[in-house]
C-alpha atoms as a PDB file:
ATOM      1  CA  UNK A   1     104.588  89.967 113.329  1.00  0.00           C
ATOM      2  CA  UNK A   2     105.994  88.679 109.892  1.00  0.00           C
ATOM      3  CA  UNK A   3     105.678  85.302 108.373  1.00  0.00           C
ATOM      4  CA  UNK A   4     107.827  82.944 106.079  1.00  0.00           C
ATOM      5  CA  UNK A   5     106.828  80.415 103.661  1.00  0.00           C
ATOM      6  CA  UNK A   6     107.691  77.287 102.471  1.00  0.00           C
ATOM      7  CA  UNK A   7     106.998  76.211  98.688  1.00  0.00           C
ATOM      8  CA  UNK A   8     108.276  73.151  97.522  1.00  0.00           C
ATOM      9  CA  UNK A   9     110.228  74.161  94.737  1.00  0.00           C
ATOM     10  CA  UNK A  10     109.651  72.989  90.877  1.00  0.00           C
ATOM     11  CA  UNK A  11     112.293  70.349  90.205  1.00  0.00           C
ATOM     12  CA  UNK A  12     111.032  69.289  86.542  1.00  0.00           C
ATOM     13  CA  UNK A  13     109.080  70.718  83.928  1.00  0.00           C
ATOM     14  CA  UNK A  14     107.429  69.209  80.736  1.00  0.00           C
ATOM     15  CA  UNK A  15     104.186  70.413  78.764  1.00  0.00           C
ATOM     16  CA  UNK A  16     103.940  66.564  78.161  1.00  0.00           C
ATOM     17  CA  UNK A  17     104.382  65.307  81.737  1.00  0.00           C
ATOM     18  CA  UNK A  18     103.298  68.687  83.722  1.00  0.00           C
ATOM     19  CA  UNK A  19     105.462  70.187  86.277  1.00  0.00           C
ATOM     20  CA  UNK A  20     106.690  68.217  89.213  1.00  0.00           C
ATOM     21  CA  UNK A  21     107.568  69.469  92.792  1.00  0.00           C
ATOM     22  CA  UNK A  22     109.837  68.439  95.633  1.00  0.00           C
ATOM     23  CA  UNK A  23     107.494  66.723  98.388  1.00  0.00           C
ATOM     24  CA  UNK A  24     105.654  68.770 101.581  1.00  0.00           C
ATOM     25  CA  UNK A  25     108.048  66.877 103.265  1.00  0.00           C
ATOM     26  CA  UNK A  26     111.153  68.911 102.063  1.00  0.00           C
ATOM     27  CA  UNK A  27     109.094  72.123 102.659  1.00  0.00           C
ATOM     28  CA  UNK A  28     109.002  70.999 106.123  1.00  0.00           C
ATOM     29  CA  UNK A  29     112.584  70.088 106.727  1.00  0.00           C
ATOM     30  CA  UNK A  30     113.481  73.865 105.177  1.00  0.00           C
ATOM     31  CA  UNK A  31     111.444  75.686 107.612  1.00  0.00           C
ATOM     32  CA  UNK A  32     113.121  73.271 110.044  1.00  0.00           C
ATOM     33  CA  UNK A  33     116.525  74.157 109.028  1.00  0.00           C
ATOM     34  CA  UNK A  34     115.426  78.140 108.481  1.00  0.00           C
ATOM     35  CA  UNK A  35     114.410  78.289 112.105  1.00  0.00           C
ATOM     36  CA  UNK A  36     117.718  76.543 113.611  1.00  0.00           C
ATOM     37  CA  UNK A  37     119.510  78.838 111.429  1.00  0.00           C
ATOM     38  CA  UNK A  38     117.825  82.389 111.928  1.00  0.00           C
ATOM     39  CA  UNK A  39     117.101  81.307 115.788  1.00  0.00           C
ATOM     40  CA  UNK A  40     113.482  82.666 115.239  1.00  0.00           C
ATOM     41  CA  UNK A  41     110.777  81.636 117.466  1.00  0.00           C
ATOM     42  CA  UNK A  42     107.731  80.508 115.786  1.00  0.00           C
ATOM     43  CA  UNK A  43     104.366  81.633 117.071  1.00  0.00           C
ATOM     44  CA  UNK A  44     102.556  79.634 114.868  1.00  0.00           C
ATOM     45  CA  UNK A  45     103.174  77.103 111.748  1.00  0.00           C
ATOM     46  CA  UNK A  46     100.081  76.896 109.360  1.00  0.00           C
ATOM     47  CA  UNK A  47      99.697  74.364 106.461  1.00  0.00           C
ATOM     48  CA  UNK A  48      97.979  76.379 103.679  1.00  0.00           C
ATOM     49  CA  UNK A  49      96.015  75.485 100.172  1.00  0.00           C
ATOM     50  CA  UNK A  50      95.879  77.635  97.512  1.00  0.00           C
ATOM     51  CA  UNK A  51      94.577  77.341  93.810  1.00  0.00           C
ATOM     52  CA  UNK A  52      96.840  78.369  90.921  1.00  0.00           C
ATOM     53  CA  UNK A  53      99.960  79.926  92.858  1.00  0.00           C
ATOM     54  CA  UNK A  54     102.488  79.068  89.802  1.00  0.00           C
ATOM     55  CA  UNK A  55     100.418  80.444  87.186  1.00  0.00           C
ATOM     56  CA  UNK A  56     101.269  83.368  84.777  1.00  0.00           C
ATOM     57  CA  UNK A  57     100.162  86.543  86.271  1.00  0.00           C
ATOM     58  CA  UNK A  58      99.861  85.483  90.040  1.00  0.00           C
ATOM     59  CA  UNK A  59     102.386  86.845  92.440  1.00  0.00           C
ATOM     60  CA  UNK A  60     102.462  83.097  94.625  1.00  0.00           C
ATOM     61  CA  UNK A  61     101.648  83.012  98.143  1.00  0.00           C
ATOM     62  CA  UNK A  62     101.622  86.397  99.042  1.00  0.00           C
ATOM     63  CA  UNK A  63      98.789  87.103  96.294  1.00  0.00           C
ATOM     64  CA  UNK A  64      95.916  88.360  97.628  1.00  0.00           C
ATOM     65  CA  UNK A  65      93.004  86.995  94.876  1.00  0.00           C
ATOM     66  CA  UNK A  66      93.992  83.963  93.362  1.00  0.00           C
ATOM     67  CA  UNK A  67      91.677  83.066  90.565  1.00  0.00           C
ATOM     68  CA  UNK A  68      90.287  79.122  89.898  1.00  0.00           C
ATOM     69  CA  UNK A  69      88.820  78.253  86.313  1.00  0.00           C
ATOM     70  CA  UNK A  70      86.019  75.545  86.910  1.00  0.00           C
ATOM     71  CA  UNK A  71      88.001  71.944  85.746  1.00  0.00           C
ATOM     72  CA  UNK A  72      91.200  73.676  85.299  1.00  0.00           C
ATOM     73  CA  UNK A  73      93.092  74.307  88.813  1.00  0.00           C
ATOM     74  CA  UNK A  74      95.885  73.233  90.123  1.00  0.00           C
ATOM     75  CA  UNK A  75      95.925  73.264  94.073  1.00  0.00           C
ATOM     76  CA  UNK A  76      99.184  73.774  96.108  1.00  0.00           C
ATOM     77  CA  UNK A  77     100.264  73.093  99.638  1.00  0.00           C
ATOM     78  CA  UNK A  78     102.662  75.276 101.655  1.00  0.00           C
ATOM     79  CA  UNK A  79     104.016  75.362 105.418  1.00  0.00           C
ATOM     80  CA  UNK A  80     103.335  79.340 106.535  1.00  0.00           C
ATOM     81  CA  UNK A  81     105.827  79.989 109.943  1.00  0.00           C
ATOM     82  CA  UNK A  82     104.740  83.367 111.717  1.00  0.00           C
ATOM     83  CA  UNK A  83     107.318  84.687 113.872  1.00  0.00           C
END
């Protein structure tokens, strides 16, 4: 079993304005267009939440201990496809 995930990706960055990301929507329509493309079968597609996946020193969604400072996370959603 293996999976694949789907991050919206970071399309702007300003330490004035924060970071801003590409909608869940577009995350969607990738894994959409992954599985047409790879002709995978999915045995299951998972919407997942995790704290803090962009910040320095975490390895994204494939960490396995994702730290959270009380007042100061940010929380990020992801499509997960296991095939």
């Amino acid at each position: 079993m293996r999976f694949r995930d789907f991050v919206p990706e970071q399309i702007d960055g300003k330490w004035y304005r924060g970071n801003r990301y590409e909608s869940f929507e577009a995350a969607v329509a990738a894994a959409g267009d992954w599985v047409k493309e790879e002709h995978v079968t999915p045995l299951q597609i998972e919407t997942v939440v995790l704290p803090n996946i962009h910040a320095p020193g975490e390895s994204g969604t494939t960490d396995a201990s994702l730290g959270t400072v009380s007042g100061w996370s940010s929380w990020y959603q992801f499509l997960r496809v296991w095939y």
